[in-house]
C-alpha atoms as a PDB file:
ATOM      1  CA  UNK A   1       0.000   0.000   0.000  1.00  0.00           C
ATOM      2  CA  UNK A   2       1.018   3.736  -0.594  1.00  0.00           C
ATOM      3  CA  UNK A   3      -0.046   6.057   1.807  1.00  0.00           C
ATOM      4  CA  UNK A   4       0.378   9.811   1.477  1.00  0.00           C
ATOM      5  CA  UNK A   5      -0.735  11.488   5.281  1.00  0.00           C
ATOM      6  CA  UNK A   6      -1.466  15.084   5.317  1.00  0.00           C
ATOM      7  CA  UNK A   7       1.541  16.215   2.984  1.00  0.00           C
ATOM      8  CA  UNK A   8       2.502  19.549   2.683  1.00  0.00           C
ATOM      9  CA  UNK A   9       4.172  21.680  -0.340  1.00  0.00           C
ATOM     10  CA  UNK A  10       5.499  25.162   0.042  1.00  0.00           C
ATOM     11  CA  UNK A  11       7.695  26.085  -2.582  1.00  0.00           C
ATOM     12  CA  UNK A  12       9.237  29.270  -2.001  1.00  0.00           C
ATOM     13  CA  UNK A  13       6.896  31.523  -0.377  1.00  0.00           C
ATOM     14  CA  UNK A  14       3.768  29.431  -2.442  1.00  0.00           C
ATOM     15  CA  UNK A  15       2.163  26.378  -0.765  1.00  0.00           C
ATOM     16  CA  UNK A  16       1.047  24.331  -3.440  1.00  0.00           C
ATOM     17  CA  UNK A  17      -1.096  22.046  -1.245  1.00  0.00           C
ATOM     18  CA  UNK A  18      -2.105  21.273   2.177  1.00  0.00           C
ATOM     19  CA  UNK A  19      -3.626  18.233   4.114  1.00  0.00           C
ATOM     20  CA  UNK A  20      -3.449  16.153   1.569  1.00  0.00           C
ATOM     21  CA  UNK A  21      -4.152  12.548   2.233  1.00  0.00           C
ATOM     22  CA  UNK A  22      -4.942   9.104   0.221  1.00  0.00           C
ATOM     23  CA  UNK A  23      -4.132   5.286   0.220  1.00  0.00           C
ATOM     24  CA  UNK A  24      -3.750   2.911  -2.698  1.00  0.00           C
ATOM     25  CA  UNK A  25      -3.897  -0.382  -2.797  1.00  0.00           C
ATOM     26  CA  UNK A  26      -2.513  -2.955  -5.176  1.00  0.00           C
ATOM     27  CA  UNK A  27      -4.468  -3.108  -8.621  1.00  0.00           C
ATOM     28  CA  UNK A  28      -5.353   1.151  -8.076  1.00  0.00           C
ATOM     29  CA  UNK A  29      -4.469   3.835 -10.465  1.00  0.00           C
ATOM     30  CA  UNK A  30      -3.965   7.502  -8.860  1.00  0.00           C
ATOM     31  CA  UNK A  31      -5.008   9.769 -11.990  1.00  0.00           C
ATOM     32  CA  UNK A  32      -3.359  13.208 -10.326  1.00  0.00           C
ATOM     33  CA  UNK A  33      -5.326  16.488 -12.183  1.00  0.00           C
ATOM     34  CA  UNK A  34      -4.642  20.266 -11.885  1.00  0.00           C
ATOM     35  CA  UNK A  35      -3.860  23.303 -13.635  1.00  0.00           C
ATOM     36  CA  UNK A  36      -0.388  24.011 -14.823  1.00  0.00           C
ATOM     37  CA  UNK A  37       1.404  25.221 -11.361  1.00  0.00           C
ATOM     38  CA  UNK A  38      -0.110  23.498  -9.024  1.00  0.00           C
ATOM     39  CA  UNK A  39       2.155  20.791  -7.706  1.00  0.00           C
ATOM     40  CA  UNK A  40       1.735  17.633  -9.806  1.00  0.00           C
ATOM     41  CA  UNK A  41       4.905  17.111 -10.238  1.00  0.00           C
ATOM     42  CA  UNK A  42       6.215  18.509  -7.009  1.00  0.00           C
ATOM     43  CA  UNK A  43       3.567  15.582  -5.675  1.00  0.00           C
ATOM     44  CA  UNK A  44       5.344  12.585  -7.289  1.00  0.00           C
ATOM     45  CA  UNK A  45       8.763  14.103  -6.548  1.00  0.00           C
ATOM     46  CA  UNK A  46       7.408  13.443  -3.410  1.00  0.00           C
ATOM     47  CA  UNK A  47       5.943  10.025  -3.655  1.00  0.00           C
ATOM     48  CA  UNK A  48       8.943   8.852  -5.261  1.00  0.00           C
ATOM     49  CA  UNK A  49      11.222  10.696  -2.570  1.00  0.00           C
ATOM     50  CA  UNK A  50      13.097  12.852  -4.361  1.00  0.00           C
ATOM     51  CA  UNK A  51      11.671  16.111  -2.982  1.00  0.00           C
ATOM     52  CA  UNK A  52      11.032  16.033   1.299  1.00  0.00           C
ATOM     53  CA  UNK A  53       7.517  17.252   1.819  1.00  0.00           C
ATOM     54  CA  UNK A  54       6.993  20.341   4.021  1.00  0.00           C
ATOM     55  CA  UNK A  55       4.804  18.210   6.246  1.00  0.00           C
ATOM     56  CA  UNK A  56       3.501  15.160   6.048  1.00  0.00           C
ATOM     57  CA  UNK A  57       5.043  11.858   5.042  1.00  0.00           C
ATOM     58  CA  UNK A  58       4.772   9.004   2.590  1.00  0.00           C
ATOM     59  CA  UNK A  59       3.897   5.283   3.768  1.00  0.00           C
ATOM     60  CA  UNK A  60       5.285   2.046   1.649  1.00  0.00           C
ATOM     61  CA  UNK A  61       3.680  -0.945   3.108  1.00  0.00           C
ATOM     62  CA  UNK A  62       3.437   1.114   6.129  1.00  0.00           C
ATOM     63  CA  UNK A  63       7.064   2.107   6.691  1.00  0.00           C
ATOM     64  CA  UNK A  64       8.230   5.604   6.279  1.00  0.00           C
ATOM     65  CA  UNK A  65       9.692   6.078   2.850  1.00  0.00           C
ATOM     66  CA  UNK A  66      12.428   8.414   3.751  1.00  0.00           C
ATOM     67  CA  UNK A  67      13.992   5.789   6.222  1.00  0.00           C
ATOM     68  CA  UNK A  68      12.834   2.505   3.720  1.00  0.00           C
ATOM     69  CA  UNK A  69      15.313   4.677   1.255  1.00  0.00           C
ATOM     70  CA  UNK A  70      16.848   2.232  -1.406  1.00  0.00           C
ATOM     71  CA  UNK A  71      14.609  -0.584  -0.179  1.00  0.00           C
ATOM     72  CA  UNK A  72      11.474   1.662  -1.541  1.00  0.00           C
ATOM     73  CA  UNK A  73      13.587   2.519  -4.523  1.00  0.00           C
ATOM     74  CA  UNK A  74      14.487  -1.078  -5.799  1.00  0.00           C
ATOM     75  CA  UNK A  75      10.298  -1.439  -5.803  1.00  0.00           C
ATOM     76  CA  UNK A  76       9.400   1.610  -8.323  1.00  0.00           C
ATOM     77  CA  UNK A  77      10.008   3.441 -11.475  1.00  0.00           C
ATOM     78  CA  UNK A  78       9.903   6.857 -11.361  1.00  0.00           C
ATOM     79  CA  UNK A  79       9.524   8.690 -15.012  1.00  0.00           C
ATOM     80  CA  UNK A  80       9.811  12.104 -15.209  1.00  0.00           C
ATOM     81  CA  UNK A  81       8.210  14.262 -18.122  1.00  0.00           C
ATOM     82  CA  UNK A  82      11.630  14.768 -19.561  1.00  0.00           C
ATOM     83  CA  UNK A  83      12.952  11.855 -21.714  1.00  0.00           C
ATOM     84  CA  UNK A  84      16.310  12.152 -19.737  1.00  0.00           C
ATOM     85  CA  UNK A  85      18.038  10.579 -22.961  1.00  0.00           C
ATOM     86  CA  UNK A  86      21.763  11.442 -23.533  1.00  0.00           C
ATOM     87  CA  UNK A  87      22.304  12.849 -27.373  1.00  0.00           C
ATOM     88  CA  UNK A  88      25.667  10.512 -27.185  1.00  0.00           C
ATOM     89  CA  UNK A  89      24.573   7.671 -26.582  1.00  0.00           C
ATOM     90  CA  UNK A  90      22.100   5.154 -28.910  1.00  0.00           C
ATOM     91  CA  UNK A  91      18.703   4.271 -28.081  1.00  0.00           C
ATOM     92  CA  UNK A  92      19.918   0.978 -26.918  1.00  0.00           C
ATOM     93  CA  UNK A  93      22.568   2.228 -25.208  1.00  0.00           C
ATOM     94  CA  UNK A  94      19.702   4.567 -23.399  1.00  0.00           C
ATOM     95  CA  UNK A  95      18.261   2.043 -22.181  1.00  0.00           C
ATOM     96  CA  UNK A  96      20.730  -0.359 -21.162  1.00  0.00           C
ATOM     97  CA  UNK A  97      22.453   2.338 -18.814  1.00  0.00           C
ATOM     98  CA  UNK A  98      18.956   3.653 -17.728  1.00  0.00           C
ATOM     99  CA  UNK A  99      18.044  -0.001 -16.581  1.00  0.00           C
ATOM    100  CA  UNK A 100      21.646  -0.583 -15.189  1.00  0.00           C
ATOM    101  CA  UNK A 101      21.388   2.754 -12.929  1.00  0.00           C
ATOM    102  CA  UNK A 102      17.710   1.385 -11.827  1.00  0.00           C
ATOM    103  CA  UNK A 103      19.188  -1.964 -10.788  1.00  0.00           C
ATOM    104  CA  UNK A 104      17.519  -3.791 -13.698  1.00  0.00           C
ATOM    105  CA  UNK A 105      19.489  -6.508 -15.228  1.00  0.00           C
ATOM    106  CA  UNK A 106      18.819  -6.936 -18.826  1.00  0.00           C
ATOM    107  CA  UNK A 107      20.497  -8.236 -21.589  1.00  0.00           C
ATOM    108  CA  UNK A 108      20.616  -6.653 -25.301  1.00  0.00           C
ATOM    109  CA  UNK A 109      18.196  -9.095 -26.549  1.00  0.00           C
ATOM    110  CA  UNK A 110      15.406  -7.937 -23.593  1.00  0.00           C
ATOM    111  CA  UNK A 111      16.116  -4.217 -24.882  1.00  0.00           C
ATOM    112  CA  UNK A 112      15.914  -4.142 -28.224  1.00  0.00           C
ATOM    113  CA  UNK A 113      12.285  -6.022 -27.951  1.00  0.00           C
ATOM    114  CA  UNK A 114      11.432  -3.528 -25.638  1.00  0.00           C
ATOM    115  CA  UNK A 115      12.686  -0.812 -27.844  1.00  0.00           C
ATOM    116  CA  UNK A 116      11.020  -2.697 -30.852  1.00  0.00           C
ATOM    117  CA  UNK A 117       7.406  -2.756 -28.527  1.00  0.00           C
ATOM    118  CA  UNK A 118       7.743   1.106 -29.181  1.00  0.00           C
ATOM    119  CA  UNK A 119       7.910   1.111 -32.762  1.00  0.00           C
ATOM    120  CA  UNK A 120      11.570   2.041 -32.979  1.00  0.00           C
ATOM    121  CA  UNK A 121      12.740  -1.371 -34.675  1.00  0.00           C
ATOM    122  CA  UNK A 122      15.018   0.754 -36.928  1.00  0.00           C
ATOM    123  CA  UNK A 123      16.031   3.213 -34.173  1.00  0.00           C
ATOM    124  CA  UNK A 124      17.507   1.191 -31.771  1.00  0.00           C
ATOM    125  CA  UNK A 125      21.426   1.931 -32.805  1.00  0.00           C
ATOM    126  CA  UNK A 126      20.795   5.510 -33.644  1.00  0.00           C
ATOM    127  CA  UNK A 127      22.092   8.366 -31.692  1.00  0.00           C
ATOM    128  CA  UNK A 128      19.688   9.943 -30.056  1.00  0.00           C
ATOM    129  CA  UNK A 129      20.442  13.404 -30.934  1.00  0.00           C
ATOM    130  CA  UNK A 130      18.602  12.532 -34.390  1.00  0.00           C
ATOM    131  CA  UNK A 131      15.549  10.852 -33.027  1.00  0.00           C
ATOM    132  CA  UNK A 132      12.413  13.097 -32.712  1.00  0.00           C
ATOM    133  CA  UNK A 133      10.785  13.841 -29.556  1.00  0.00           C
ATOM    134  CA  UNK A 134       8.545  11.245 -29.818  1.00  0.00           C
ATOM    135  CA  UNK A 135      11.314   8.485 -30.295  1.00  0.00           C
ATOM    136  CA  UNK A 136      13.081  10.129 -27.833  1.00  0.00           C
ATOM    137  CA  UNK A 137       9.899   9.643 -25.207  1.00  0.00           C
ATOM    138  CA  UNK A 138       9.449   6.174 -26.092  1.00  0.00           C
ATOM    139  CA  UNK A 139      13.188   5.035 -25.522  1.00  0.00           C
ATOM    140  CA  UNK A 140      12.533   6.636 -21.885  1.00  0.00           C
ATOM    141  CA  UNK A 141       9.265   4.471 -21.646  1.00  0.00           C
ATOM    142  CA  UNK A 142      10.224   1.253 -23.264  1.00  0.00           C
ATOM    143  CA  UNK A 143      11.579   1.241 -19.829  1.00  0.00           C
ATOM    144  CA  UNK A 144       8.191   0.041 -18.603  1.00  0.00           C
ATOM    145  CA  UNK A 145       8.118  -3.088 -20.604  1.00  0.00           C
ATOM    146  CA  UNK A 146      11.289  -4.126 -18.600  1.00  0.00           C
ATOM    147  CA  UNK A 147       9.918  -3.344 -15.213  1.00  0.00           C
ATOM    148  CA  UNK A 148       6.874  -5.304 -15.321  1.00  0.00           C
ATOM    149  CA  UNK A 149       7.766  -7.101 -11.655  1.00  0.00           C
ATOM    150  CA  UNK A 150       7.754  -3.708  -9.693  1.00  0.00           C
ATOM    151  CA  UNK A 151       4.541  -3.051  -7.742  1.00  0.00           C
ATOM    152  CA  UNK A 152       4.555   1.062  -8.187  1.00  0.00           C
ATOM    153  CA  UNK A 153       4.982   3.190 -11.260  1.00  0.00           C
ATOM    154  CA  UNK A 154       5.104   6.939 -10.788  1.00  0.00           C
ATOM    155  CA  UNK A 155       4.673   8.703 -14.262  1.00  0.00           C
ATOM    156  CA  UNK A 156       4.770  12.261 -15.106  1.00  0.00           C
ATOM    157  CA  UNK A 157       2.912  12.764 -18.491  1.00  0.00           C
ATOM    158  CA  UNK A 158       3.504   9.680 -20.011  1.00  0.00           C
ATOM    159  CA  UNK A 159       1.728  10.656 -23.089  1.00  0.00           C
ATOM    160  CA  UNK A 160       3.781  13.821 -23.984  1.00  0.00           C
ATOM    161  CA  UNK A 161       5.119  13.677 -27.566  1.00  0.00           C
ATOM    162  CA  UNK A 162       3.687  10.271 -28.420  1.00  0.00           C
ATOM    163  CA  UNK A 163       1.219   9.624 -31.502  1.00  0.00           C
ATOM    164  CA  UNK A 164      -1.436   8.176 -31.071  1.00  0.00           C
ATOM    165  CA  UNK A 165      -0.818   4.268 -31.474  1.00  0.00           C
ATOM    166  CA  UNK A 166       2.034   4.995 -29.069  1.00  0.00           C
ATOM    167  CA  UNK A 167      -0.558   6.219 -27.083  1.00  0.00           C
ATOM    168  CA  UNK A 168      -2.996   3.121 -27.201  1.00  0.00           C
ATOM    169  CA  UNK A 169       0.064   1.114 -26.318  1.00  0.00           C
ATOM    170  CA  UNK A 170       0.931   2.786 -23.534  1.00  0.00           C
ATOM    171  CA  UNK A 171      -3.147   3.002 -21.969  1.00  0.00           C
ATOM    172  CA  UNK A 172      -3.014  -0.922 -22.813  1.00  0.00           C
ATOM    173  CA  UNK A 173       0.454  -1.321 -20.971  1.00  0.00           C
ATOM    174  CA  UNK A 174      -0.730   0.489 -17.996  1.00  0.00           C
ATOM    175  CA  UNK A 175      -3.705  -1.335 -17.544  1.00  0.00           C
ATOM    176  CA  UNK A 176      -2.024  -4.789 -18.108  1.00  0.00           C
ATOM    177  CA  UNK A 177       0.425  -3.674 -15.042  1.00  0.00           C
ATOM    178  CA  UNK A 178      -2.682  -2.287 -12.890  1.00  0.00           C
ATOM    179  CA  UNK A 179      -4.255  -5.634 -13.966  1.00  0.00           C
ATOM    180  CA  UNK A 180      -1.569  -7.611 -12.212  1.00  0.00           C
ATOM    181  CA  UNK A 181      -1.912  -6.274  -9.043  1.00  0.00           C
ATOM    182  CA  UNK A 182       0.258  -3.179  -9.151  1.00  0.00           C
ATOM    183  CA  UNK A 183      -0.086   0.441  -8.483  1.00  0.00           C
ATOM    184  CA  UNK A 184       0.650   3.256 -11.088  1.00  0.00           C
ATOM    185  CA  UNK A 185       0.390   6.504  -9.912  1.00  0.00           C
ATOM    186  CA  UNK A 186       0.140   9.227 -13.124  1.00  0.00           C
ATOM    187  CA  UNK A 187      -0.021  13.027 -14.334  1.00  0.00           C
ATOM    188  CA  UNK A 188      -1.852  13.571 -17.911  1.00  0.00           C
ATOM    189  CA  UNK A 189      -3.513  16.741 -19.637  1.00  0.00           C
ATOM    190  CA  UNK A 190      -5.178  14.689 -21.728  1.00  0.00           C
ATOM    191  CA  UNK A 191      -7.984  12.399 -21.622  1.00  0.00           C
ATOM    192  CA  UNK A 192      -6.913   8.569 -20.872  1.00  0.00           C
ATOM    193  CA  UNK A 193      -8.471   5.872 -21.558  1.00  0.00           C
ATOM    194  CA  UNK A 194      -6.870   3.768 -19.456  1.00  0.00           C
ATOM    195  CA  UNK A 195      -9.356   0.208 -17.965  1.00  0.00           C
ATOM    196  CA  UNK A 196      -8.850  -0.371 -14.398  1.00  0.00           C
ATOM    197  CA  UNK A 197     -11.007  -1.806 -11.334  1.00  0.00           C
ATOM    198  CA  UNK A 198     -10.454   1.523  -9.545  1.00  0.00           C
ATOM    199  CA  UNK A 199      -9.690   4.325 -10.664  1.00  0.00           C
ATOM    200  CA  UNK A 200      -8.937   7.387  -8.634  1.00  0.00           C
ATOM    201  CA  UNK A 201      -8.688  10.961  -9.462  1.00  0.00           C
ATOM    202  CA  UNK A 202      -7.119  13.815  -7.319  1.00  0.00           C
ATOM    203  CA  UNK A 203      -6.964  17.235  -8.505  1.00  0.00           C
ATOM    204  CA  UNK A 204      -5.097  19.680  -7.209  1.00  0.00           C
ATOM    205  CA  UNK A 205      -6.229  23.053  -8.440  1.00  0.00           C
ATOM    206  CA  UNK A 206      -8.640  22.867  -5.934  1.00  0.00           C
ATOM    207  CA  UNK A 207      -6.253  22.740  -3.286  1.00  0.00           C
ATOM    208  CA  UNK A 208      -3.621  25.800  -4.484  1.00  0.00           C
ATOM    209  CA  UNK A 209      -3.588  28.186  -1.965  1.00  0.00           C
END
């Protein structure tokens, strides 16, 4: 379970939200809403402990995330709305080293089917620095395919840049995860379609202060 009790955000001299509070439980999506400013992504900084709340704390299986520390970490996948993809280095190489840095061991074979699950078949010993920002996004992603055994997913507008089968893949992919009994907590400006048991929706406009 993820717990988030009465978390705090004050960014500069802004608090983005107050007393904000919610569990999930295996096989729940968190759909997190709001206005451009209002601390979505500050919020799964949060969840994902890379940003202290200014009160508050976050729960894993009822610990404290902040003293869990790598233990939490070797259980998630945190994707940021950047791609995070280094112009040096080849898709493949991408996402070998991402997967390497997140403790994932994979060999080239796993990768380049994940890569290939993203439409970028021909792509995958390119440079990045001449892939679109699309191809770019789904290098970050294929990420997903390879971390099918970890119970939380934290994503921060997974949809950016993508077309729309890329998009249909990745509302199928989430809901296969959700379907097994894991938790994916999400940001999105646009509409997803996304089939899950429970679905729950937290905006946060209502809450900036």
């Amino acid at each position: 379970m993820l717990e988030a009790a009465n978390l705090e955000c004050v960014r500069g001299d802004r608090t983005l939200f107050s007393g904000l509070s919610f569990s999930l439980n295996p096989g729940e999506l968190l759909r997190v809403a709001g206005t451009n400013g209002s601390g979505k992504t500050s919020l799964l900084r949060i969840l994902c402990g890379l940003l202290s709340p200014t009160h508050g704390e976050v729960r894993w299986q009822g610990g404290n995330i902040g003293s869990l520390r790598e233990e939490y970490w070797k259980e998630i996948i945190y994707l940021g709305h950047s791609s995070a993809v280094k112009d040096g280095l080849t898709a493949m190489e991408n996402l070998m080293v991402s997967c390497t840095l997140a403790g994932l061991t994979i060999d080239h074979e796993q990768a380049r089917a994940a890569l290939r699950c993203f439409g970028l078949a021909e792509c995958e010993d390119l440079p990045a620095k001449v892939l679109s920002q699309g191809q770019r996004r789904r290098v970050s992603l294929a990420r997903l395919i390879l971390s099918d055994k970890l119970p939380l997913w934290i994503l921060d507008e997974p949809f950016t840049a993508l077309d729309t089968a890329a998009v249909d893949y990745m509302q199928t992919l989430i809901a296969e995860h959700v379907a097994r009994g894991a938790t994916v907590v999400l940001t999105t400006h646009q509409e997803a379609q996304i089939a899950a048991a429970t679905l729950v929706t937290i905006d946060l406009t209502s809450r900036i202060l």
